[in-house]
Protein backbone atom coordinates (compact mmCIF):
# COMPACT_ATOMS: atom_id res chain seq x y z
CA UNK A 1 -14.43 22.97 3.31
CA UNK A 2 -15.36 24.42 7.06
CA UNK A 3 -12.31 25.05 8.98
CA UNK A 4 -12.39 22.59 12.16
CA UNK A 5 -11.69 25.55 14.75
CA UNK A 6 -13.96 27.87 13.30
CA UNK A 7 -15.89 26.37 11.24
CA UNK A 8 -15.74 28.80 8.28
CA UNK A 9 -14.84 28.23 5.21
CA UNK A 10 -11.22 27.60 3.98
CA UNK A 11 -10.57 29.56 1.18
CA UNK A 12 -6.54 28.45 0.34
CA UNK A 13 -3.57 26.79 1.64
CA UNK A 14 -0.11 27.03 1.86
CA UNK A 15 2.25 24.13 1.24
CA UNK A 16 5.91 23.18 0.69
CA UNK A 17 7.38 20.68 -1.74
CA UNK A 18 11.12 19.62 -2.40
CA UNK A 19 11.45 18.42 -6.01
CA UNK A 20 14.29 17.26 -7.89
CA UNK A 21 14.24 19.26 -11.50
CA UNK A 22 16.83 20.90 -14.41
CA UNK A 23 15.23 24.70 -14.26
CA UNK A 24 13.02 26.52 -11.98
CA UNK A 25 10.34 26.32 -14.65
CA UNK A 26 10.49 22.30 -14.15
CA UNK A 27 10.54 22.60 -10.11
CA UNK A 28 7.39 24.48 -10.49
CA UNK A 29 5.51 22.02 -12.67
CA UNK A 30 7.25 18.95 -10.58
CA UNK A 31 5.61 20.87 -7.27
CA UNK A 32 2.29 21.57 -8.59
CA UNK A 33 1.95 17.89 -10.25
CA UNK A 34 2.35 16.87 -7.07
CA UNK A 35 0.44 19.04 -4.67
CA UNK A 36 -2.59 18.23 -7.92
CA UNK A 37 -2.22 14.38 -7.62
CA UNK A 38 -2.68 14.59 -3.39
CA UNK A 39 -6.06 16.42 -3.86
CA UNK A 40 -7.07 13.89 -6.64
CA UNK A 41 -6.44 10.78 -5.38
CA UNK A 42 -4.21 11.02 -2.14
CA UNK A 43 -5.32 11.65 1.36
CA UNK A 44 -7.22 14.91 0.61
CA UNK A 45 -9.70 13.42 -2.48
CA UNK A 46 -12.27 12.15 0.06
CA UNK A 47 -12.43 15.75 1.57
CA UNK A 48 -12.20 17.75 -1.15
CA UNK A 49 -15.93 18.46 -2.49
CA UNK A 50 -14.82 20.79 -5.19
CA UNK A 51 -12.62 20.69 -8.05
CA UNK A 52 -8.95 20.33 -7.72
CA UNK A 53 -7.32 23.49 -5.82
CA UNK A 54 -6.18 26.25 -8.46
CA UNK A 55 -2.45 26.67 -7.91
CA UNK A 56 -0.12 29.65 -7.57
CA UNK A 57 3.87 30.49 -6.52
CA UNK A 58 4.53 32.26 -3.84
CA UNK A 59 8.31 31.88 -4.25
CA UNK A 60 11.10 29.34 -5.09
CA UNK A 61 14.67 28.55 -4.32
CA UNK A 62 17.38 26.22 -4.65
CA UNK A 63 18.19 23.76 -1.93
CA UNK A 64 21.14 21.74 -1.19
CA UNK A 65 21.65 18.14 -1.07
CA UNK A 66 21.64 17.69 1.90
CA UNK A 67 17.74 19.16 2.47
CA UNK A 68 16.45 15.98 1.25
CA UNK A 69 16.99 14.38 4.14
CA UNK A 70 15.71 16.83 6.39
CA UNK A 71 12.45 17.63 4.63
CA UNK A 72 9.37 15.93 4.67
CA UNK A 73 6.93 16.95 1.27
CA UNK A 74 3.57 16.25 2.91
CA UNK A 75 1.21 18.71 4.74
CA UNK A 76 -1.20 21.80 4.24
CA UNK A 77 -1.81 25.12 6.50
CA UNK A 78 -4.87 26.34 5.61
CA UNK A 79 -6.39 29.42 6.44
CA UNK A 80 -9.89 31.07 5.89
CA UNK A 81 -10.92 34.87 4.69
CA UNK A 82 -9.37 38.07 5.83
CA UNK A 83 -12.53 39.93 7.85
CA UNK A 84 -10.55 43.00 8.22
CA UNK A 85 -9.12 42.83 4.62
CA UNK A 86 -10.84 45.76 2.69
């Protein structure tokens, strides 16, 4: 998918969820079930041309009760390739 500014391609995302789970294990299933099920049939299936985005961790922590009232799990920053990566 082109990139609206720059129109190159997007090659990944980063996202946030808040899920309610017993283990760390769950929370990361839970997040990625959910992140999955946007891109198949939520507000991203009519852009997304390819197959549903592989997912990966970047980290994960424990929140407090009150967070669930301040958080909202919906949104995507995308970004495109690294030209000055090697």
């Amino acid at each position: 998918m082109p990139s609206q500014e720059s129109g190159e391609d997007i090659i990944g995302f980063y996202t946030t969820r808040l899920v309610r789970a017993s283990n760390e294990d769950e929370a990361i299933q839970r997040a990625c079930d959910n992140v999955k099920a946007q891109w198949a049939t939520g507000i991203y299936a009519s852009s997304n041309k390819g197959a549903i985005p592989a997912l990966s961790l970047e980290w994960a922590k424990r929140t407090s009760f009150l967070d669930v009232f301040f958080f909202r799990a919906t949104g995507h920053c995308f970004y495109v390739a690294d030209k000055n990566a090697a």
